[in-house]
C-alpha atoms as a PDB file:
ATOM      1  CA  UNK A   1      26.490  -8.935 -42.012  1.00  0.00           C
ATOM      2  CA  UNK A   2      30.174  -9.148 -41.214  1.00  0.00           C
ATOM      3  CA  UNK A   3      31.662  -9.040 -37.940  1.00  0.00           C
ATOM      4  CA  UNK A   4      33.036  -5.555 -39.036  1.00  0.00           C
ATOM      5  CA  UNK A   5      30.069  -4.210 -40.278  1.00  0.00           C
ATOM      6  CA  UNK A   6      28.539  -5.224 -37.158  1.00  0.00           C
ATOM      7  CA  UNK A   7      31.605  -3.728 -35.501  1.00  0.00           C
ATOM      8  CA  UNK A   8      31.261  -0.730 -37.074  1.00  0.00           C
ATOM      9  CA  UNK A   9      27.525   0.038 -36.677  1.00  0.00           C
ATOM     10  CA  UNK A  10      28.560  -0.806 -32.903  1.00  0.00           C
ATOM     11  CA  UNK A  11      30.941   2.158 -32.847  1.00  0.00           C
ATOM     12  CA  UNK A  12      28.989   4.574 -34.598  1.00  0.00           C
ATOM     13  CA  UNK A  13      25.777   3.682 -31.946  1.00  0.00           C
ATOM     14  CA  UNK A  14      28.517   4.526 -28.881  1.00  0.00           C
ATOM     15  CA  UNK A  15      29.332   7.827 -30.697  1.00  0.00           C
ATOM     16  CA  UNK A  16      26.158   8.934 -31.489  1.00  0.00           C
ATOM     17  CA  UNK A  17      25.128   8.549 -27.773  1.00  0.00           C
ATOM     18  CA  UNK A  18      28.655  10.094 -26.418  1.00  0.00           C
ATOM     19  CA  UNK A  19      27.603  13.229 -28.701  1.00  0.00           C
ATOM     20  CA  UNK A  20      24.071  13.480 -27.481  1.00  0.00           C
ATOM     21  CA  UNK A  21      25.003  12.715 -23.926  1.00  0.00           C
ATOM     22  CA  UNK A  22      27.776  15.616 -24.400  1.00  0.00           C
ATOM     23  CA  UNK A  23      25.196  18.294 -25.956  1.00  0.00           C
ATOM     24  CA  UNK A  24      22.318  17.022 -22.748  1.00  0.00           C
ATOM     25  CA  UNK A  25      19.877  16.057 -25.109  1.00  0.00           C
ATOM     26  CA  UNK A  26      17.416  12.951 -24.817  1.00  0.00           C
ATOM     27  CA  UNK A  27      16.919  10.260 -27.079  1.00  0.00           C
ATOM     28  CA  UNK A  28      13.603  11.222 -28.055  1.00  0.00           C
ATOM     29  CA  UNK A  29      14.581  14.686 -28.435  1.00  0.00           C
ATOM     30  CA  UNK A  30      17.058  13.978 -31.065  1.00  0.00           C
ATOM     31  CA  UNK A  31      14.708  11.549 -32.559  1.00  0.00           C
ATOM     32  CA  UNK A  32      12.637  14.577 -32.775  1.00  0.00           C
ATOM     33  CA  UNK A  33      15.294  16.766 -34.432  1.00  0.00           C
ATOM     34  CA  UNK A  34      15.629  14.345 -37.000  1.00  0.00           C
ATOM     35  CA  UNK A  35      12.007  13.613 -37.680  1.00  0.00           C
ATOM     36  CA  UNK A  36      12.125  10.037 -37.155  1.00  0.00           C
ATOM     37  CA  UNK A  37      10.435   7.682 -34.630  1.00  0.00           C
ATOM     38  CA  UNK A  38      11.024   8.058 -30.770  1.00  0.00           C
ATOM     39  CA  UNK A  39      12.472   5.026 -29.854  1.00  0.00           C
ATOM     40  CA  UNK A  40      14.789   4.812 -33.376  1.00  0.00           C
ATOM     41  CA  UNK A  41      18.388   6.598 -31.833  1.00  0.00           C
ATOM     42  CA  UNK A  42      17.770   4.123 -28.669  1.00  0.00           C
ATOM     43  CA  UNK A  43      17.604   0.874 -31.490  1.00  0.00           C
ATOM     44  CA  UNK A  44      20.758   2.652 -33.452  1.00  0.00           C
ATOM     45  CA  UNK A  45      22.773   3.325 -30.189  1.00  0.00           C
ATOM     46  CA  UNK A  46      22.123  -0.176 -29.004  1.00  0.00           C
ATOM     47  CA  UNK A  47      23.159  -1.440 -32.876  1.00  0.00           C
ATOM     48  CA  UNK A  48      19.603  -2.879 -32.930  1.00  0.00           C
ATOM     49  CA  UNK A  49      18.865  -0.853 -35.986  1.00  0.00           C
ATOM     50  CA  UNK A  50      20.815   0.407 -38.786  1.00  0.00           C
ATOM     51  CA  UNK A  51      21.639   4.315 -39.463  1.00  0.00           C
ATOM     52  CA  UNK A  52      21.513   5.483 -42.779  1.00  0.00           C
ATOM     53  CA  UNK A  53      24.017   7.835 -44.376  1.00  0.00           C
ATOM     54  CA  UNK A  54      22.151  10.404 -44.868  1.00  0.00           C
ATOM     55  CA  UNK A  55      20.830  10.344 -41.172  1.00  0.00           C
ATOM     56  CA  UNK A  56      24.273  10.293 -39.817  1.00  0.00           C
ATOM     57  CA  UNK A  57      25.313  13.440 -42.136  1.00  0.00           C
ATOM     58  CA  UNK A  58      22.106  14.845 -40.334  1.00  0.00           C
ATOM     59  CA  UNK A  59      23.428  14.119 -36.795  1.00  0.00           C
ATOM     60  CA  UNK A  60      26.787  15.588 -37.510  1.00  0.00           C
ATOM     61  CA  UNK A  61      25.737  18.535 -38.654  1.00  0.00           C
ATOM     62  CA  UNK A  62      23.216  18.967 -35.833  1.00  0.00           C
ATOM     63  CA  UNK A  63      26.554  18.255 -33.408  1.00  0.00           C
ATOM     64  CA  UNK A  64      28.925  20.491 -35.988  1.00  0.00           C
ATOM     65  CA  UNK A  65      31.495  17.722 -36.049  1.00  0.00           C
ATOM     66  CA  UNK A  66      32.724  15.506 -39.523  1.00  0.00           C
ATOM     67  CA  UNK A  67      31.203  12.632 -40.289  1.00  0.00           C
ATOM     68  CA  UNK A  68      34.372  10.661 -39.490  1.00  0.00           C
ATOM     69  CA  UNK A  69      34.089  10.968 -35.935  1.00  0.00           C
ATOM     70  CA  UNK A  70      31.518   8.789 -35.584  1.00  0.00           C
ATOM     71  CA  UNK A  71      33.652   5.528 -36.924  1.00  0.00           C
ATOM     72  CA  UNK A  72      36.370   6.600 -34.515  1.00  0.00           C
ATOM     73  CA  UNK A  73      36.978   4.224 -31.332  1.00  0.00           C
END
């Protein structure tokens, strides 16, 4: 993987967090939401895992704010 690919998995992972930190939900709790294991938004916020696409679209929908935001710095 490329350093911006890495990069940008990075920023998405600190956006995903400020949002759920923002609405006062827990990790597991929007791991629940999105009907995938408990400990998966803690590996995707800490760019251990990847997110897919169509998880993302989930999770800004859930947070009613564009996809873009989440590749914003």
């Amino acid at each position: 993987m490329s350093i911006t690919q890495e990069q940008t998995y990075h920023t998405i992972g600190k956006n995903i967090r400020k949002y759920r930190q923002l609405s006062n939900i827990s990790q597991e709790k929007l791991s629940e939401i999105l009907d995938v294991n408990n400990k998966f938004i803690g590996h995707v916020e800490r760019c251990e895992r990847y997110i897919s696409l169509k998880k993302l679209i989930e999770i800004a929908k859930y947070f009613n704010v564009p996809v873009k935001n989440f590749f914003e710095d």
